[in-house]
PDB file of N, CA and C in Angstrom:
ATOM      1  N   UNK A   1      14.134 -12.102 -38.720  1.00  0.00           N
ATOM      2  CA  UNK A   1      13.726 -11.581 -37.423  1.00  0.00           C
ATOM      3  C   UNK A   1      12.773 -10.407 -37.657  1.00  0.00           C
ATOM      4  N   UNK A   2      11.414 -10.593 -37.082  1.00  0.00           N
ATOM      5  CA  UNK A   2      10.924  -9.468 -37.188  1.00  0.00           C
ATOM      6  C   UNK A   2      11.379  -8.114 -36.390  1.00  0.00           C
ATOM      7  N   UNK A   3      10.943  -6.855 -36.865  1.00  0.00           N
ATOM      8  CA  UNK A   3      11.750  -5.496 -36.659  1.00  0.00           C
ATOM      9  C   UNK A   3      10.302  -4.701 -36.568  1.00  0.00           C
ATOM     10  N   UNK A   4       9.889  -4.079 -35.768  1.00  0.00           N
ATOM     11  CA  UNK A   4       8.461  -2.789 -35.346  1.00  0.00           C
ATOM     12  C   UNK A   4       8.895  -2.201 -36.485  1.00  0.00           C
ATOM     13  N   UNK A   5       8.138  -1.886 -37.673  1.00  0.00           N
ATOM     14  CA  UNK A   5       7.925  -0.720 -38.402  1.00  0.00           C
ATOM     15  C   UNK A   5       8.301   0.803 -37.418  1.00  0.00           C
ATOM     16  N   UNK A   6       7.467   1.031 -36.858  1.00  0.00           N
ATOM     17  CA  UNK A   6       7.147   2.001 -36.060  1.00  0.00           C
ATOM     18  C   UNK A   6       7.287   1.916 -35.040  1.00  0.00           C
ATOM     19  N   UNK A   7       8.165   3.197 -34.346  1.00  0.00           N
ATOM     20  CA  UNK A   7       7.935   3.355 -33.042  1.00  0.00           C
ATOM     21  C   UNK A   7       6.798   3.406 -32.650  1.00  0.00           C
ATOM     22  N   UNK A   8       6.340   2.497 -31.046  1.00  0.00           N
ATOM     23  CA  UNK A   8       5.275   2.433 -30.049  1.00  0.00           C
ATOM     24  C   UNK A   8       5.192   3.952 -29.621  1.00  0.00           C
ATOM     25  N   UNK A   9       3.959   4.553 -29.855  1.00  0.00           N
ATOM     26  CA  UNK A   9       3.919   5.976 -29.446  1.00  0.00           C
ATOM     27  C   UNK A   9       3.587   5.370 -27.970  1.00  0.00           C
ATOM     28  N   UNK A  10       3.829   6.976 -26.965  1.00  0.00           N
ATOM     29  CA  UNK A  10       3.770   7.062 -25.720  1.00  0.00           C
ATOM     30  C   UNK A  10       2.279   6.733 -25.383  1.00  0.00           C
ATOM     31  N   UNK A  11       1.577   7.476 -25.950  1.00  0.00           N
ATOM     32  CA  UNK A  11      -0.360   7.070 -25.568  1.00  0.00           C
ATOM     33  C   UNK A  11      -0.358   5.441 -26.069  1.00  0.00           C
ATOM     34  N   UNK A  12      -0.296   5.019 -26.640  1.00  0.00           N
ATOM     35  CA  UNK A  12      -0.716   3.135 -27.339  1.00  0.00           C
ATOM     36  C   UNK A  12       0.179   2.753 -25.611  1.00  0.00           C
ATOM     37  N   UNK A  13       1.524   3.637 -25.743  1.00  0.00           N
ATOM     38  CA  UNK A  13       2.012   2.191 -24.533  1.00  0.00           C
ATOM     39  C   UNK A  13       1.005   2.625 -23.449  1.00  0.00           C
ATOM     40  N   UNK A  14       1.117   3.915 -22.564  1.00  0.00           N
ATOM     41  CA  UNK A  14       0.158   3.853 -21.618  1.00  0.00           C
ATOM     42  C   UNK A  14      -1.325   3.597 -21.731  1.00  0.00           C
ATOM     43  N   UNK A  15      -1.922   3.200 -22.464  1.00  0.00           N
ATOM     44  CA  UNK A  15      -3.285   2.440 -22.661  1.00  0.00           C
ATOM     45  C   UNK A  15      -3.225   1.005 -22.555  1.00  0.00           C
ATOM     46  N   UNK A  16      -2.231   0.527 -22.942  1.00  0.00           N
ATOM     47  CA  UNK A  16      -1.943  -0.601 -22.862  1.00  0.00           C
ATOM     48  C   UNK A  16      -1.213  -0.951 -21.124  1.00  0.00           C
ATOM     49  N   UNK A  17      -0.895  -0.355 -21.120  1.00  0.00           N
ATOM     50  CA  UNK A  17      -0.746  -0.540 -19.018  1.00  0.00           C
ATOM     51  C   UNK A  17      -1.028   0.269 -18.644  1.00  0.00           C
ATOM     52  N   UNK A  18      -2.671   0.636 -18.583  1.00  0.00           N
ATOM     53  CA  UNK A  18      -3.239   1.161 -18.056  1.00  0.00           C
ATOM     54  C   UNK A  18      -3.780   0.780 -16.686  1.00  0.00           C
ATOM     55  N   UNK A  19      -3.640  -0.896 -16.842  1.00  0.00           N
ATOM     56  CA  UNK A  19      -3.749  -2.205 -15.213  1.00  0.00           C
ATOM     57  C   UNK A  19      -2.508  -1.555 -14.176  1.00  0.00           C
ATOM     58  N   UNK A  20      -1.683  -1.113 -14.817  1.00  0.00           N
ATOM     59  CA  UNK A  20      -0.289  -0.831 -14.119  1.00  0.00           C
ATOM     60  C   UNK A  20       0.044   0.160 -13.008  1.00  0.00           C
ATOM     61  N   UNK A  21      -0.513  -0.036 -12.146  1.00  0.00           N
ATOM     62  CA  UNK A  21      -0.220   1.120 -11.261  1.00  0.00           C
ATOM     63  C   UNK A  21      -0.134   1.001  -9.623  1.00  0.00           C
ATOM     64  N   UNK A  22       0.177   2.199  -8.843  1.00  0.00           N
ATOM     65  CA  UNK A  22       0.558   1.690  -7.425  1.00  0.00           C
ATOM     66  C   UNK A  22      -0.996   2.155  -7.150  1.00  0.00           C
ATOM     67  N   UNK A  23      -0.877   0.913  -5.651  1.00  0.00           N
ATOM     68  CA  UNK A  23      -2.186   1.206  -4.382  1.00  0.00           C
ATOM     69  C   UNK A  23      -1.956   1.594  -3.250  1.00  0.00           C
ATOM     70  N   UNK A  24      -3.183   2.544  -2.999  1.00  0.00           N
ATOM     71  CA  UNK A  24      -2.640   2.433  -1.429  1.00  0.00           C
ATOM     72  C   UNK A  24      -3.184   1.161  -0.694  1.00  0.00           C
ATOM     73  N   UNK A  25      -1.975   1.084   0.866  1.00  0.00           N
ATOM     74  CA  UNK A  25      -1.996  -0.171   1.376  1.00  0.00           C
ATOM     75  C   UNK A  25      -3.895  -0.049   2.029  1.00  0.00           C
ATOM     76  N   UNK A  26      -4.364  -1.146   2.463  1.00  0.00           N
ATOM     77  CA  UNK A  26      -5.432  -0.614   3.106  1.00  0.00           C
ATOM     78  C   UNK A  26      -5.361  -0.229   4.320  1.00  0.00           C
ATOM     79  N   UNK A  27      -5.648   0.354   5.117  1.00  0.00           N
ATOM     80  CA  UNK A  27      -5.427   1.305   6.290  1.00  0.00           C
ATOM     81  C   UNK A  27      -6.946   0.795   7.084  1.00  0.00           C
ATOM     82  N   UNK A  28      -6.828   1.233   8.049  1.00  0.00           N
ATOM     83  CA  UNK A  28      -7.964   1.093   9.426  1.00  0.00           C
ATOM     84  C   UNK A  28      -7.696   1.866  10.349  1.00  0.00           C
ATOM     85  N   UNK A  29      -8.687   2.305  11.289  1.00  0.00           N
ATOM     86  CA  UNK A  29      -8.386   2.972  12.500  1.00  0.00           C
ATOM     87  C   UNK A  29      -8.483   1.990  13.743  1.00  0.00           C
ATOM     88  N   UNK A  30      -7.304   2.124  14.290  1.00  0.00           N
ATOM     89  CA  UNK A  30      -6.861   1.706  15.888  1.00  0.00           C
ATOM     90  C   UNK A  30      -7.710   1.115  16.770  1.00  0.00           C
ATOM     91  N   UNK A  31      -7.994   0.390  17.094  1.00  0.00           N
ATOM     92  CA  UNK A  31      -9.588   0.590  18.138  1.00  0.00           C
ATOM     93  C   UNK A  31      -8.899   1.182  19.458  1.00  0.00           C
ATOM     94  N   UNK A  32      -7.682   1.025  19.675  1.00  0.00           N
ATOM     95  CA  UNK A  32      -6.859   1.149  20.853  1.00  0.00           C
ATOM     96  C   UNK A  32      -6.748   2.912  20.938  1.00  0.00           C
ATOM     97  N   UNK A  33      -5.902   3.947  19.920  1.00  0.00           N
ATOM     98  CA  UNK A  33      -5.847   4.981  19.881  1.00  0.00           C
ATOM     99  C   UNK A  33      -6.581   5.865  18.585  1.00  0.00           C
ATOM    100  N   UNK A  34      -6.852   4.837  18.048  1.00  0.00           N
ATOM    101  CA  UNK A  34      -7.683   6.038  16.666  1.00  0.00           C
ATOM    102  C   UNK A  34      -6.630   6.543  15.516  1.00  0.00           C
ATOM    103  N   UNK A  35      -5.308   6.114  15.844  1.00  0.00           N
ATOM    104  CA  UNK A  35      -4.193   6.385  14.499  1.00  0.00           C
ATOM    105  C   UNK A  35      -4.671   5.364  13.408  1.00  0.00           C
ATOM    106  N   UNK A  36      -4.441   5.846  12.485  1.00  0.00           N
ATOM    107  CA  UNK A  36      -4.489   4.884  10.981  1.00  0.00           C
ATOM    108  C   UNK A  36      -3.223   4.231  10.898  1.00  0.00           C
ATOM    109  N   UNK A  37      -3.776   2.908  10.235  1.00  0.00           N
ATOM    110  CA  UNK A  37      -2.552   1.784  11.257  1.00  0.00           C
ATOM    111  C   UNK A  37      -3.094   0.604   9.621  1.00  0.00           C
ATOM    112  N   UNK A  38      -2.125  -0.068   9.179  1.00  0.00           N
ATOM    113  CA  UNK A  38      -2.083  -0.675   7.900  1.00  0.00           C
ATOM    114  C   UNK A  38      -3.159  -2.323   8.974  1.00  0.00           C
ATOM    115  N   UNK A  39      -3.501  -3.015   8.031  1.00  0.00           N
ATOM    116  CA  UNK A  39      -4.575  -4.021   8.492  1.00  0.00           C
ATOM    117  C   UNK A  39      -3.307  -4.866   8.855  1.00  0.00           C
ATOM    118  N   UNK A  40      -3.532  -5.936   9.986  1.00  0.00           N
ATOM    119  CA  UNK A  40      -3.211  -7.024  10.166  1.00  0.00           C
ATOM    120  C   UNK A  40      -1.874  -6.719  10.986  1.00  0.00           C
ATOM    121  N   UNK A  41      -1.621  -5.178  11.349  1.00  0.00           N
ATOM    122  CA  UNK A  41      -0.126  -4.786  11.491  1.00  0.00           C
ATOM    123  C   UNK A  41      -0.044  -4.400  12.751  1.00  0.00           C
ATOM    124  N   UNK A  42       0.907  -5.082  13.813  1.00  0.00           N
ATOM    125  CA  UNK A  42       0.541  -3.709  15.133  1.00  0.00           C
ATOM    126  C   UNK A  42       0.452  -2.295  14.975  1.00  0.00           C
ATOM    127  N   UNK A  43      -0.253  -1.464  15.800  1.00  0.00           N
ATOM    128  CA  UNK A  43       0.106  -0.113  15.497  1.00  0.00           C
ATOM    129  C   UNK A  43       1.491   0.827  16.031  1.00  0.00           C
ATOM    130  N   UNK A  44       2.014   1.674  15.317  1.00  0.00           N
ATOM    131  CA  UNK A  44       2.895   2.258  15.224  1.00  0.00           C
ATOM    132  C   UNK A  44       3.049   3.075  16.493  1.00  0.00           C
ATOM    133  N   UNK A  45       1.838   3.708  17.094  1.00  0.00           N
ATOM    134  CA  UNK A  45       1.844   4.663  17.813  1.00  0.00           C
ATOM    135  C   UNK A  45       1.452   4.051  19.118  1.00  0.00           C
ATOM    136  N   UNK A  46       0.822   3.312  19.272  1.00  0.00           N
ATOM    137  CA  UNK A  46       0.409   2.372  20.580  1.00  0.00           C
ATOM    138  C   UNK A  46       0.988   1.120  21.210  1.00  0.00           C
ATOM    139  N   UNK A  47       1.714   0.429  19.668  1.00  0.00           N
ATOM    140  CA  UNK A  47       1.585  -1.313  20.177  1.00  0.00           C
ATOM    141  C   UNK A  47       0.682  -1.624  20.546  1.00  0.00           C
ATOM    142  N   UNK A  48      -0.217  -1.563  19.992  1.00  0.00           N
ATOM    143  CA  UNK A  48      -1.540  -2.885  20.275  1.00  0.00           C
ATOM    144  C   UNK A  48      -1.291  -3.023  19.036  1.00  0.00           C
ATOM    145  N   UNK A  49      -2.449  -4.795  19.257  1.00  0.00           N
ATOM    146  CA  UNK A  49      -2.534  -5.931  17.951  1.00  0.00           C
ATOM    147  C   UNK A  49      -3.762  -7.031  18.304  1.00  0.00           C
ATOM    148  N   UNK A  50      -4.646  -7.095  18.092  1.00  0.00           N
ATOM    149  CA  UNK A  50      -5.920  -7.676  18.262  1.00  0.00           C
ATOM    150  C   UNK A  50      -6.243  -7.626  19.719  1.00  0.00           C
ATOM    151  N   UNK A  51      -6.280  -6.254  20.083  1.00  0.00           N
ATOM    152  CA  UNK A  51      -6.898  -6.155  22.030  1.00  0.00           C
ATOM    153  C   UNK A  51      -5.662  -5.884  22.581  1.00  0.00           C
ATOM    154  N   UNK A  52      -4.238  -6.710  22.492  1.00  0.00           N
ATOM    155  CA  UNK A  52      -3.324  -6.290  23.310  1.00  0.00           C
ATOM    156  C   UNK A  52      -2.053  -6.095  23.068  1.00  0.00           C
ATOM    157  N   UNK A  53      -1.465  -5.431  23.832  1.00  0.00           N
ATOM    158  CA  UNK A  53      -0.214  -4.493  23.836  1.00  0.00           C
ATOM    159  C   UNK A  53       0.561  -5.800  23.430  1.00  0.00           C
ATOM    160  N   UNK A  54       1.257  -5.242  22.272  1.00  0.00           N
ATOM    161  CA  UNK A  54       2.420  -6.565  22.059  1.00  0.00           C
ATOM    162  C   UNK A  54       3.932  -5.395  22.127  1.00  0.00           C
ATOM    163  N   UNK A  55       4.026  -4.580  22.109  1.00  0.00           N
ATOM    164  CA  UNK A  55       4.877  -3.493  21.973  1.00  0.00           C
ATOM    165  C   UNK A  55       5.112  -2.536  23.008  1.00  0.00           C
ATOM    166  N   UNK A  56       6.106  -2.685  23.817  1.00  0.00           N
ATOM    167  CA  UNK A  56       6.135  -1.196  24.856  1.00  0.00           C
ATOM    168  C   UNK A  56       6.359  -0.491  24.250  1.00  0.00           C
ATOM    169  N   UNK A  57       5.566   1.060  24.361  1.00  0.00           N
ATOM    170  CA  UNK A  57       5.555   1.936  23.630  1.00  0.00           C
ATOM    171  C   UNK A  57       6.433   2.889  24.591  1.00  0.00           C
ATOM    172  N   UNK A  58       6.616   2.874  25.583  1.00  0.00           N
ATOM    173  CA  UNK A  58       7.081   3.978  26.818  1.00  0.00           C
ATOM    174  C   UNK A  58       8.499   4.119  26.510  1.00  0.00           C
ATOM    175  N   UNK A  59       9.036   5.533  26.458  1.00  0.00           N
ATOM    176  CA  UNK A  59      10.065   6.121  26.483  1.00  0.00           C
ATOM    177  C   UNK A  59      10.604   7.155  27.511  1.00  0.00           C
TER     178      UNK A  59
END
């Protein structure tokens, strides 16, 4: 069975998943209120979703 000579130093591993990392989601502004609102998602603060209210927002 092969056995690593050597410990993987910390720099070799992070160069090597250097692909590895978080994104931000993509974001857009509202056409409805102007909040930043994730794509494809109703918005949080309005309920709208392509032109119309899918969400009562009223409290």
């Amino acid at each position: 069975m092969a056995v690593p000579a050597r410990r993987t130093s910390t720099a070799k591993k992070a160069k090597r998943r250097g692909h590895i990392k978080l994104d931000m989601p993509n974001m857009s502004a509202c056409p409805n209120c102007g909040e930043m609102k994730k794509n494809h998602h109703v918005c949080g603060s309005c309920g709208h979703y392509a032109g119309k209210e899918v969400v009562n927002k009223e409290v």
